[in-house]
C-alpha atoms as a PDB file:
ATOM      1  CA  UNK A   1      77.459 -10.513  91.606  1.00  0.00           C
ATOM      2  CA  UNK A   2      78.380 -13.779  89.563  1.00  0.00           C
ATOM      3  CA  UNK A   3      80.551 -13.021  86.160  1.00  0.00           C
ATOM      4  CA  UNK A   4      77.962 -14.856  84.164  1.00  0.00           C
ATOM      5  CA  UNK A   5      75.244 -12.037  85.304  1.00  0.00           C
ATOM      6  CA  UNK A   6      77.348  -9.018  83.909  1.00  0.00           C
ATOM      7  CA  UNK A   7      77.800 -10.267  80.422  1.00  0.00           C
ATOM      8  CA  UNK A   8      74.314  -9.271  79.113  1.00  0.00           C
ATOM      9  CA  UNK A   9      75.309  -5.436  79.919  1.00  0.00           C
ATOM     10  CA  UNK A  10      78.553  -6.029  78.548  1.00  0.00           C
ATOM     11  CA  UNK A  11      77.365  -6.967  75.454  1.00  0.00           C
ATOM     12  CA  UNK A  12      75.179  -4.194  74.881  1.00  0.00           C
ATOM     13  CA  UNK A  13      77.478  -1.387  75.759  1.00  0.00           C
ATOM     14  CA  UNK A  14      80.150  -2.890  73.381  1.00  0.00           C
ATOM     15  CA  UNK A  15      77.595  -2.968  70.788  1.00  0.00           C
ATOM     16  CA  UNK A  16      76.690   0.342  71.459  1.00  0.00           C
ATOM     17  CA  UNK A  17      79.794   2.170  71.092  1.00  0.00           C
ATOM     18  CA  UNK A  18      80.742  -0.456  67.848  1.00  0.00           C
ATOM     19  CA  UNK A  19      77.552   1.206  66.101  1.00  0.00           C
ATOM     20  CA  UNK A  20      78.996   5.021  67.425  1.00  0.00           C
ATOM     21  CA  UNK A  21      82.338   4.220  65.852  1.00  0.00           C
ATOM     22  CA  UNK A  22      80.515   3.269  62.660  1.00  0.00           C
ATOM     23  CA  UNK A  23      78.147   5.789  62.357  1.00  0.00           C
ATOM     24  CA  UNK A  24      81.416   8.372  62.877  1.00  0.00           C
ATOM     25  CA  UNK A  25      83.314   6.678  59.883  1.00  0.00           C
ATOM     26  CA  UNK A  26      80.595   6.903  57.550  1.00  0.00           C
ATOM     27  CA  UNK A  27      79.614  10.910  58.546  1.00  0.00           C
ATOM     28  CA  UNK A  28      83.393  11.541  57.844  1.00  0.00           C
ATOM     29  CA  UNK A  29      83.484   9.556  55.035  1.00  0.00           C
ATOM     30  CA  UNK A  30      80.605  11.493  53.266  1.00  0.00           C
ATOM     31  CA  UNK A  31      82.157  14.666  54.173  1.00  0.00           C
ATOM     32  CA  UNK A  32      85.685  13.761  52.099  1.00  0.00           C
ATOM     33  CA  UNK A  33      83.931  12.409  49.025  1.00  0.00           C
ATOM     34  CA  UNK A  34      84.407  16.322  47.495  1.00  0.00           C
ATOM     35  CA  UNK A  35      87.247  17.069  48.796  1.00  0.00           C
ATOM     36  CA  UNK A  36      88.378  18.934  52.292  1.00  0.00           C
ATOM     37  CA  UNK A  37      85.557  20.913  52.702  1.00  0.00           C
ATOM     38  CA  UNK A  38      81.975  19.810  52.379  1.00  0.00           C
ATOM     39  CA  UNK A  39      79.567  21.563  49.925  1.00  0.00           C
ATOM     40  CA  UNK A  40      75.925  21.561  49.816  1.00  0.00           C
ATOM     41  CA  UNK A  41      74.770  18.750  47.033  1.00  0.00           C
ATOM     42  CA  UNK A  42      73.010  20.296  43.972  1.00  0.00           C
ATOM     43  CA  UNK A  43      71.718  16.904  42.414  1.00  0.00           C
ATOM     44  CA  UNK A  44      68.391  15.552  42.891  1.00  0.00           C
ATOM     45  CA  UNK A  45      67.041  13.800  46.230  1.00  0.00           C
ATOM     46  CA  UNK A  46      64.934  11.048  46.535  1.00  0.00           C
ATOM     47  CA  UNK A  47      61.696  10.693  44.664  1.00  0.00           C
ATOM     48  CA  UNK A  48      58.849  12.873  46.134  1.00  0.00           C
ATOM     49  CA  UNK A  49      61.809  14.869  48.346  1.00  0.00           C
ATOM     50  CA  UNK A  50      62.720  18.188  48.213  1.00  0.00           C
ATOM     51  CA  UNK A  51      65.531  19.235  45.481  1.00  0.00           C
ATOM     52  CA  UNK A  52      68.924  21.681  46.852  1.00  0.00           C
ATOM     53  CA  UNK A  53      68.570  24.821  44.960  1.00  0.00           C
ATOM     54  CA  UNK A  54      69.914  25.269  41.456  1.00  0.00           C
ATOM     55  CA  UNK A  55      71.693  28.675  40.067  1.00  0.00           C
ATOM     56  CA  UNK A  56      68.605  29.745  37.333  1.00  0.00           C
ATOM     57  CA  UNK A  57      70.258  29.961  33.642  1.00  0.00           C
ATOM     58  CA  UNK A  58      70.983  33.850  32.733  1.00  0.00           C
ATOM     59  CA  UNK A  59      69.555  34.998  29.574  1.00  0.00           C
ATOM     60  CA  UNK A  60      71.768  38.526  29.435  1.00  0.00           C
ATOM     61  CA  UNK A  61      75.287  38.316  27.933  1.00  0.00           C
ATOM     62  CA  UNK A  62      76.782  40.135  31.379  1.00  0.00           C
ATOM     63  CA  UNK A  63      76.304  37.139  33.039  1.00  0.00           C
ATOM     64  CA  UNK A  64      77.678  34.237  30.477  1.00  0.00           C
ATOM     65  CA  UNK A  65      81.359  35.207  31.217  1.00  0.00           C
ATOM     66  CA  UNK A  66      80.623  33.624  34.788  1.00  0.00           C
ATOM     67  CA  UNK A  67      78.631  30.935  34.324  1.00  0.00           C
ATOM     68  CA  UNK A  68      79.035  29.820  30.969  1.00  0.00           C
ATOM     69  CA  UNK A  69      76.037  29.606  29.605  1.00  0.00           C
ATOM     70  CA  UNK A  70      75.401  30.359  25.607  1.00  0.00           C
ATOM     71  CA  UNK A  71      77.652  31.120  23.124  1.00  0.00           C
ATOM     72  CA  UNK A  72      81.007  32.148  23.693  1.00  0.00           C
ATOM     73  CA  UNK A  73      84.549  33.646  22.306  1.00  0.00           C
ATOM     74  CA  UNK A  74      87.119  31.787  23.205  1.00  0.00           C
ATOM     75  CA  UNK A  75      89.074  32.914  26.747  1.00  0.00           C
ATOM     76  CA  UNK A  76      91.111  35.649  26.703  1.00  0.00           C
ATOM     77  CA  UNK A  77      93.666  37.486  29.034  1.00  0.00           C
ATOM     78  CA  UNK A  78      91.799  39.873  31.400  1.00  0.00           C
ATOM     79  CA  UNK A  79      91.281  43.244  29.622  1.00  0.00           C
ATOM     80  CA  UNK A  80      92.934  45.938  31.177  1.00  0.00           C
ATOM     81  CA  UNK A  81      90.832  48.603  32.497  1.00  0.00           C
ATOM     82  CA  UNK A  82      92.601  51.448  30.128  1.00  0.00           C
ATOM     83  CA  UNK A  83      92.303  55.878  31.476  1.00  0.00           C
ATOM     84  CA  UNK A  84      92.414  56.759  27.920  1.00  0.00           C
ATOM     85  CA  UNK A  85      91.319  55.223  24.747  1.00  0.00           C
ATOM     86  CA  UNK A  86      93.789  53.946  22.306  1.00  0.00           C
ATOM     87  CA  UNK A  87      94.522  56.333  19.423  1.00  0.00           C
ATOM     88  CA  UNK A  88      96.537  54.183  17.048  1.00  0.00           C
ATOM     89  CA  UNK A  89      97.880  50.983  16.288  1.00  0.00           C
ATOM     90  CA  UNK A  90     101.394  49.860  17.158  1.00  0.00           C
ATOM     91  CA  UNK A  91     102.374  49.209  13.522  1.00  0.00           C
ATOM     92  CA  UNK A  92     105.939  49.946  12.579  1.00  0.00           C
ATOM     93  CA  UNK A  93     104.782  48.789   8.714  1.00  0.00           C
ATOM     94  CA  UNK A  94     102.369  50.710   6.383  1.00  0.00           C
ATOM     95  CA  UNK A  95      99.398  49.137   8.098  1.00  0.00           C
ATOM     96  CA  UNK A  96      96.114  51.564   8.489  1.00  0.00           C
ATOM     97  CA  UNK A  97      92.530  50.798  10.002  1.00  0.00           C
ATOM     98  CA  UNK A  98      89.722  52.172   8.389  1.00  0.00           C
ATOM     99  CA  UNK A  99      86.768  52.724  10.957  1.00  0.00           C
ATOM    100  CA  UNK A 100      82.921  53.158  10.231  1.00  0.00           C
ATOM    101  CA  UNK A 101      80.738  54.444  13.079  1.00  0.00           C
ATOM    102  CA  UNK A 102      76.867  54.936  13.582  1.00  0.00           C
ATOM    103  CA  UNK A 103      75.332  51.678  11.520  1.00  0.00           C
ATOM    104  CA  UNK A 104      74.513  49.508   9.712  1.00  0.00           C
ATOM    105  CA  UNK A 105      72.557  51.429   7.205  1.00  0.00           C
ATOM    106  CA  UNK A 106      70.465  49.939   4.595  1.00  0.00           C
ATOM    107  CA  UNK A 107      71.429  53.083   2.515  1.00  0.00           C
ATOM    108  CA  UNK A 108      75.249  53.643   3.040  1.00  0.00           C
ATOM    109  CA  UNK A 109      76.303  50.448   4.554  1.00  0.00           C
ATOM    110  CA  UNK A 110      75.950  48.319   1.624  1.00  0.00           C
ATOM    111  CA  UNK A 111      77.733  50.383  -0.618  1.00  0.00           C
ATOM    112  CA  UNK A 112      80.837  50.478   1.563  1.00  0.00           C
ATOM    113  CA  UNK A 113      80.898  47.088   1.850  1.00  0.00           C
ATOM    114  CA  UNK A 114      81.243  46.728  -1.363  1.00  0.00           C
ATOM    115  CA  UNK A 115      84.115  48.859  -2.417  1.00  0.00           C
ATOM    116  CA  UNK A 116      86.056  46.777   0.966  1.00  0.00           C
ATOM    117  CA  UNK A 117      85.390  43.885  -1.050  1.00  0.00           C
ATOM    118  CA  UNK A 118      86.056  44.890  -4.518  1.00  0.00           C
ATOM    119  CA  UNK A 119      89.519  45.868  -3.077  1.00  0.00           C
ATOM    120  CA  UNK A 120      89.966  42.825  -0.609  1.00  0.00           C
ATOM    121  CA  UNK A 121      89.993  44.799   2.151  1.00  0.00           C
ATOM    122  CA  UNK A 122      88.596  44.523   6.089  1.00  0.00           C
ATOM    123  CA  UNK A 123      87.722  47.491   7.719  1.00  0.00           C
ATOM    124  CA  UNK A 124      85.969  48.001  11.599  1.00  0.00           C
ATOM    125  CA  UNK A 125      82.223  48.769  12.338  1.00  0.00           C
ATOM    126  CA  UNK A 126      81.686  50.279  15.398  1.00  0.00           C
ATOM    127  CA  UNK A 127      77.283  49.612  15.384  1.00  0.00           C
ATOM    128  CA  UNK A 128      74.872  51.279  17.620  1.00  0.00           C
ATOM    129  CA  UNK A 129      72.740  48.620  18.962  1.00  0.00           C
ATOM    130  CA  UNK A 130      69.412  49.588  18.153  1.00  0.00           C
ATOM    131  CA  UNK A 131      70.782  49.914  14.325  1.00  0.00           C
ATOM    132  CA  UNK A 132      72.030  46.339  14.489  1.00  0.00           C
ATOM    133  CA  UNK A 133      68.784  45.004  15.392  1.00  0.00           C
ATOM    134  CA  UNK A 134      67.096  46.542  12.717  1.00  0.00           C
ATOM    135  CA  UNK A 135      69.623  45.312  10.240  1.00  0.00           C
ATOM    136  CA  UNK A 136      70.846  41.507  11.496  1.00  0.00           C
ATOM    137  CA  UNK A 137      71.444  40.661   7.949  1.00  0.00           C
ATOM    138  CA  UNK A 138      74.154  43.538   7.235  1.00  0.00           C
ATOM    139  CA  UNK A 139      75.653  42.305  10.327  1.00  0.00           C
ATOM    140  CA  UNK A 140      75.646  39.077   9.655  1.00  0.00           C
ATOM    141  CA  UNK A 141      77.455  40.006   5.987  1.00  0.00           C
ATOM    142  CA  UNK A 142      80.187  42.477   7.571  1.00  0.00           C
ATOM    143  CA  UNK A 143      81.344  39.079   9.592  1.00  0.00           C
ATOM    144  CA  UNK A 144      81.141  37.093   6.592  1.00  0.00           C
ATOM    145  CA  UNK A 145      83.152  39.361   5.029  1.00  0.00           C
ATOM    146  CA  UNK A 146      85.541  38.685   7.500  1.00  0.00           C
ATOM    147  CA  UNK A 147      85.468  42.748   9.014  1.00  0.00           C
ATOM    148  CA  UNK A 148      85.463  43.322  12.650  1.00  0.00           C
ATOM    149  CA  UNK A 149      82.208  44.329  14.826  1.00  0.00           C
ATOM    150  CA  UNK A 150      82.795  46.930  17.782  1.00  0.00           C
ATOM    151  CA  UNK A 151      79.962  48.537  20.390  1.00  0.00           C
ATOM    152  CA  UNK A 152      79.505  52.255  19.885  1.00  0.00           C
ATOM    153  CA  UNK A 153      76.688  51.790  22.334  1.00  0.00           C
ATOM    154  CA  UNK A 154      72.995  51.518  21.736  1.00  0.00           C
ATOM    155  CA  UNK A 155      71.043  54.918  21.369  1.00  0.00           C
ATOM    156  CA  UNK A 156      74.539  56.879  20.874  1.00  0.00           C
ATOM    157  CA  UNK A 157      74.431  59.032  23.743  1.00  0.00           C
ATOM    158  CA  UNK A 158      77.305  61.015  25.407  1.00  0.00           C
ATOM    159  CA  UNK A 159      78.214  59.345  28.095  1.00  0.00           C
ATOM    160  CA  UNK A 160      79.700  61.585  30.146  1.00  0.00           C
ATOM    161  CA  UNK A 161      76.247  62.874  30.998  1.00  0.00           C
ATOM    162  CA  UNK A 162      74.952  59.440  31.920  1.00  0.00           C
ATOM    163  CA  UNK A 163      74.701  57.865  35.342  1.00  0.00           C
ATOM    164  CA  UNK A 164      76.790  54.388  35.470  1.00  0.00           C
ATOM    165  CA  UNK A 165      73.685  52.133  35.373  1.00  0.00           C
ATOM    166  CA  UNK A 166      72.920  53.981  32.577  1.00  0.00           C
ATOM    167  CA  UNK A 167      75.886  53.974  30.959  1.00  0.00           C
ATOM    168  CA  UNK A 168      75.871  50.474  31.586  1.00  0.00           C
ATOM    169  CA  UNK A 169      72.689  49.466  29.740  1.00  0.00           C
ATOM    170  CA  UNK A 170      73.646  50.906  27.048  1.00  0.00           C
ATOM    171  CA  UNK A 171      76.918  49.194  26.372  1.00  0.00           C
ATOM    172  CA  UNK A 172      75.503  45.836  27.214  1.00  0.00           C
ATOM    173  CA  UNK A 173      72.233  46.163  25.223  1.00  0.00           C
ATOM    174  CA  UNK A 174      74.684  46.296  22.081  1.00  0.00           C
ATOM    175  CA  UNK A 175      76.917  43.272  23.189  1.00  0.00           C
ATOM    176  CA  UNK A 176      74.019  41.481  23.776  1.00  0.00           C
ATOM    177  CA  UNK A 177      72.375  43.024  20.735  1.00  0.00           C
ATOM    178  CA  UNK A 178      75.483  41.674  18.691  1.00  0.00           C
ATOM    179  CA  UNK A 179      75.892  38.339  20.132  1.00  0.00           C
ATOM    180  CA  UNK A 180      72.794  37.409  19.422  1.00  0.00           C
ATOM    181  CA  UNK A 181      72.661  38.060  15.822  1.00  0.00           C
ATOM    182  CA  UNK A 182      76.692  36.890  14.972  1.00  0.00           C
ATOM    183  CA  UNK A 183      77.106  34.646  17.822  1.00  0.00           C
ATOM    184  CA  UNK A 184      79.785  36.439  19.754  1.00  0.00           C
ATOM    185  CA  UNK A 185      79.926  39.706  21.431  1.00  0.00           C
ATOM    186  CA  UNK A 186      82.563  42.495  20.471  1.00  0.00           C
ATOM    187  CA  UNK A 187      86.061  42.887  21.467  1.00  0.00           C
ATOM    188  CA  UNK A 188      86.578  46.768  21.025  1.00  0.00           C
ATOM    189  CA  UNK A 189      84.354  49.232  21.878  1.00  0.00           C
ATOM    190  CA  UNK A 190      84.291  53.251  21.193  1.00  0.00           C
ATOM    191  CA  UNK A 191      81.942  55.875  23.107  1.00  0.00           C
ATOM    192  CA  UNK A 192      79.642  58.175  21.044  1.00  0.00           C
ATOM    193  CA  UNK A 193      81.474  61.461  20.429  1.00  0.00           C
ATOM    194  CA  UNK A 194      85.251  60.497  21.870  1.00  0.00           C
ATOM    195  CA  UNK A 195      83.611  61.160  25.112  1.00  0.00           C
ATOM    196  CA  UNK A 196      85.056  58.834  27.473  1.00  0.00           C
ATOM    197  CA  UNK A 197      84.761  58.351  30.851  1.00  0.00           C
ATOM    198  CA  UNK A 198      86.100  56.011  33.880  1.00  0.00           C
ATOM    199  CA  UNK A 199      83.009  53.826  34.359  1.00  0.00           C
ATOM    200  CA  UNK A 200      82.781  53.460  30.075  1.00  0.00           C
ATOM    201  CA  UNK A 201      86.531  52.191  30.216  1.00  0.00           C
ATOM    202  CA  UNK A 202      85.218  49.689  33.369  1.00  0.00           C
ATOM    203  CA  UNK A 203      82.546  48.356  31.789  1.00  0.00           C
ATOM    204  CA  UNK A 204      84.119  48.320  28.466  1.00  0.00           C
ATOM    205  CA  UNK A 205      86.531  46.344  30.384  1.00  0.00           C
ATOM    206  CA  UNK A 206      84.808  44.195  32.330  1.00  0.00           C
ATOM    207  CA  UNK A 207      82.698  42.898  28.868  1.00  0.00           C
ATOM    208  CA  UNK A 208      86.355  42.239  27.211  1.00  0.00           C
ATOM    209  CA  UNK A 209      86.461  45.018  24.813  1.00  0.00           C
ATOM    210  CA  UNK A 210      89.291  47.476  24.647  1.00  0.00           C
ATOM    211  CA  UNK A 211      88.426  51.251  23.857  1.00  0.00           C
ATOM    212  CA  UNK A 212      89.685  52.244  20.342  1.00  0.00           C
ATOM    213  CA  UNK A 213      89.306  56.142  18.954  1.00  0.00           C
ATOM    214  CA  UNK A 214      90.974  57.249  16.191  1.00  0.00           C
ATOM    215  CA  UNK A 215      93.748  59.341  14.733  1.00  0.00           C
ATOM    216  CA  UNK A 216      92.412  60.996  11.890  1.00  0.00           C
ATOM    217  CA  UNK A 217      88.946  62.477  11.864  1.00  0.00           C
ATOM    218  CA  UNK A 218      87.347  62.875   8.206  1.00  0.00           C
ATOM    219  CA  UNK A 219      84.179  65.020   9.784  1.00  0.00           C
ATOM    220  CA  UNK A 220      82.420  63.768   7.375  1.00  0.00           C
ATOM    221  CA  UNK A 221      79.401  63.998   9.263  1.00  0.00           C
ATOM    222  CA  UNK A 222      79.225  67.709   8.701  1.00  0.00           C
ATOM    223  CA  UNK A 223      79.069  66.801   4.723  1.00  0.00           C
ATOM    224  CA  UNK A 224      82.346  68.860   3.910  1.00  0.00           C
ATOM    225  CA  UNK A 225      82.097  67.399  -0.156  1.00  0.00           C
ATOM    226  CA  UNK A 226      83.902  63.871  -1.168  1.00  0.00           C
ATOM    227  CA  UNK A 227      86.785  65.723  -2.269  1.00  0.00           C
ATOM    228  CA  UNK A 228      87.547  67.038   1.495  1.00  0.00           C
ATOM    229  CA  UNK A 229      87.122  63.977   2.980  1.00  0.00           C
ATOM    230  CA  UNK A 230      89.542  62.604   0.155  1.00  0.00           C
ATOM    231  CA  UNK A 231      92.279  64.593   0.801  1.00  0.00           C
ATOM    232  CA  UNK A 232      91.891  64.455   4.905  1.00  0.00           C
ATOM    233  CA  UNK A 233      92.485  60.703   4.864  1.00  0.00           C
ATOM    234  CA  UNK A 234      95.324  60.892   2.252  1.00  0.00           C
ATOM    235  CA  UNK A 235      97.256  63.902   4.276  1.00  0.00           C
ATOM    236  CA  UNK A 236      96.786  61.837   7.403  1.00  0.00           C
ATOM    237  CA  UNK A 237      97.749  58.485   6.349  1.00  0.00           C
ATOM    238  CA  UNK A 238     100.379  56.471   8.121  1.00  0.00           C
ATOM    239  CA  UNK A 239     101.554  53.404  10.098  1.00  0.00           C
ATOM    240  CA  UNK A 240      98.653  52.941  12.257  1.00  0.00           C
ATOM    241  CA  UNK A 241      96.354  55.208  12.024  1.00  0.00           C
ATOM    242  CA  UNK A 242      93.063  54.787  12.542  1.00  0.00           C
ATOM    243  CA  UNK A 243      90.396  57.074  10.275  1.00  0.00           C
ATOM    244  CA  UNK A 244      87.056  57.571  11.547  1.00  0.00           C
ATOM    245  CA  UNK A 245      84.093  57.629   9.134  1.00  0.00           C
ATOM    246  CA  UNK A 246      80.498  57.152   9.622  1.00  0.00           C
ATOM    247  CA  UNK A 247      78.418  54.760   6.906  1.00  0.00           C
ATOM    248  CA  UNK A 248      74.875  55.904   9.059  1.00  0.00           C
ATOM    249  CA  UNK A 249      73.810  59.047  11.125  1.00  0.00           C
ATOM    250  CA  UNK A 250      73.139  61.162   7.844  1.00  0.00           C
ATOM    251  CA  UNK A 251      73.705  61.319   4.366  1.00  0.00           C
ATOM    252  CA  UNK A 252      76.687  59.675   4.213  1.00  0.00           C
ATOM    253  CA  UNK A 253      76.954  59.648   0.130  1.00  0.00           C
ATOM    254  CA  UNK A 254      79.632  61.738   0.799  1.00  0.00           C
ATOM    255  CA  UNK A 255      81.167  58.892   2.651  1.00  0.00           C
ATOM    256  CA  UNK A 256      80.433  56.386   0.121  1.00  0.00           C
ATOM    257  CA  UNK A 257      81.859  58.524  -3.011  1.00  0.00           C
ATOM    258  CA  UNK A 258      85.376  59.468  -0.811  1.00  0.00           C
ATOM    259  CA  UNK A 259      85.994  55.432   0.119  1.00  0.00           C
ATOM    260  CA  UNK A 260      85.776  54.727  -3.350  1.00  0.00           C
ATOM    261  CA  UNK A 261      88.554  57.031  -4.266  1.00  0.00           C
ATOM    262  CA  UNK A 262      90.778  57.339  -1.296  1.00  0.00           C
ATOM    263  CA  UNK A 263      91.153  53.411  -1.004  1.00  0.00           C
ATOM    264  CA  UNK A 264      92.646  52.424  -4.037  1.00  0.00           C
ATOM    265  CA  UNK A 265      95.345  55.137  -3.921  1.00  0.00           C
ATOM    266  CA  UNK A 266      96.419  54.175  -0.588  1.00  0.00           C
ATOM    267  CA  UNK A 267      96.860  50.546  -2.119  1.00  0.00           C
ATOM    268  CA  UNK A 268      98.668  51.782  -4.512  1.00  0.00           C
ATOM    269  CA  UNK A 269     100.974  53.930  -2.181  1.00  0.00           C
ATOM    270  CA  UNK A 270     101.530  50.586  -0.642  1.00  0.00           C
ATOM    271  CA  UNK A 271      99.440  50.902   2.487  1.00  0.00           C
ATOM    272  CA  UNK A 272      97.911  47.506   4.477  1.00  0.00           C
ATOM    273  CA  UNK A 273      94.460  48.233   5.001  1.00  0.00           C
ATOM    274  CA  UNK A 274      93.174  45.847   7.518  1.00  0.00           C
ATOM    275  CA  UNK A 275      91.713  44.985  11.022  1.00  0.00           C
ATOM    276  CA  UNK A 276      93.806  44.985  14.481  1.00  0.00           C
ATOM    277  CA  UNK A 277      94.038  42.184  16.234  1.00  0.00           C
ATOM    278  CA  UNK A 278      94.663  42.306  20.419  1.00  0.00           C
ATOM    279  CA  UNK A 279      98.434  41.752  19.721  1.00  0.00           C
ATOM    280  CA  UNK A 280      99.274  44.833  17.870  1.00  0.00           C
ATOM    281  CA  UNK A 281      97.682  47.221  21.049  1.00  0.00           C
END
């Protein structure tokens, strides 16, 4: 065979393996573009084509810590996942928390806001959640008051009788129940009756809230008269404790009355009456 009769095959084997080569660089070089490994494209394809799947927006608060959707605190350390709740404050001053459970109230909350104001002074609200959405607007006043919202759940059950998912749904009903009326979700959180258990404090923990009880108990749920719940608070008063009254629930006149003279006494004995922040745990 003559060399001039071989070039024609030549020529199309060498183009052949030039368009292999080039082919190769460009499948490797679409592969790099984000980063070592590949990942499936989420943007549009061509018009009339078929779209890659997109993650649907959540609507529930459980899922906005992972995908960032609505509102949102700003990021915080990883809450531990506590075995008891915490009792008191770690306040080597005069500093006190003053705690209201059950609310709001149309009929008791007002009133205790009130006398907190009259005396400059924030205090905690641990809300149920189906309270809360009956009164957004007393919700919406206790932030701009600059007090502190916690979850005491939504129906007030006892936990400790409840299966997880149900313990669950209650906790994140009130988050949810919360965020949507003040724009961010709690940070503390306290179970119905001091009756903890492990999957409240994960849950608790997993939303971001830490589990706060109390130290001193007024009872004044049971109605014992103002002047009881007077002296209870006074007799138990010290750095950090945390007092545990209820502004819903009941009659809580009883409630109302005591605040009004209990407070300004421990002012006068010189006692910081205020909200904790994360620090002071």
């Amino acid at each position: 065979m003559k060399k001039d009769e071989m070039l024609p095959g030549r020529r199309v084997l060498l183009r052949g393996a030039a368009l292999f080569a080039l082919a190769a660089t460009a499948g490797c070089a679409g592969t790099e573009r984000s980063g070592t490994t590949a990942r499936p494209s989420t943007s549009p394809g061509p018009a009339g084509g078929a779209q890659a799947a997109r993650p649907q927006k959540p609507s529930a608060y459980r899922l906005r810590p992972i995908t960032g959707y609505g509102p949102q605190r700003a990021a915080v350390a990883r809450t531990p996942v506590r075995s008891k709740p915490i009792l008191r404050m770690d306040d080597r001053g005069r500093g006190m928390v003053l705690t209201f459970d059950d609310g709001p109230d149309p009929r008791y909350t007002p009133d205790v806001l009130t006398t907190l104001r009259k005396h400059d002074v924030r205090a905690m609200f641990f809300v149920c959640g189906e309270m809360a959405e009956s009164n957004p607007d007393l919700l919406r006043r206790m932030i701009d008051e600059g007090h502190t919202i916690g979850n005491h759940t939504f129906t007030h059950p006892q936990l400790t009788l409840m299966r997880r998912p149900g313990i669950r749904d209650e906790i994140e009903r009130t988050s949810d129940a919360v965020l949507d009326v003040v724009g961010r979700p709690p940070l503390w959180f306290r179970a119905p009756y001091g009756a903890w258990n492990r999957s409240a404090f994960e849950i608790g923990a997993e939303l971001g809230m830490e589990p706060l009880a109390w130290t001193v108990d007024t009872l004044d749920w049971q109605e014992p008269g103002t002047g009881t719940i007077v002296r209870r608070v006074l007799e138990g008063a010290g750095p950090g404790v945390v007092v545990l009254s209820h502004d819903a629930g009941g009659n809580r006149s009883q409630t109302v009355k005591a605040l009004r003279t209990y407070l300004p006494k421990l002012l006068d004995e010189g006692y910081r009456i205020g909200v904790p922040s994360r620090a002071l745990m």
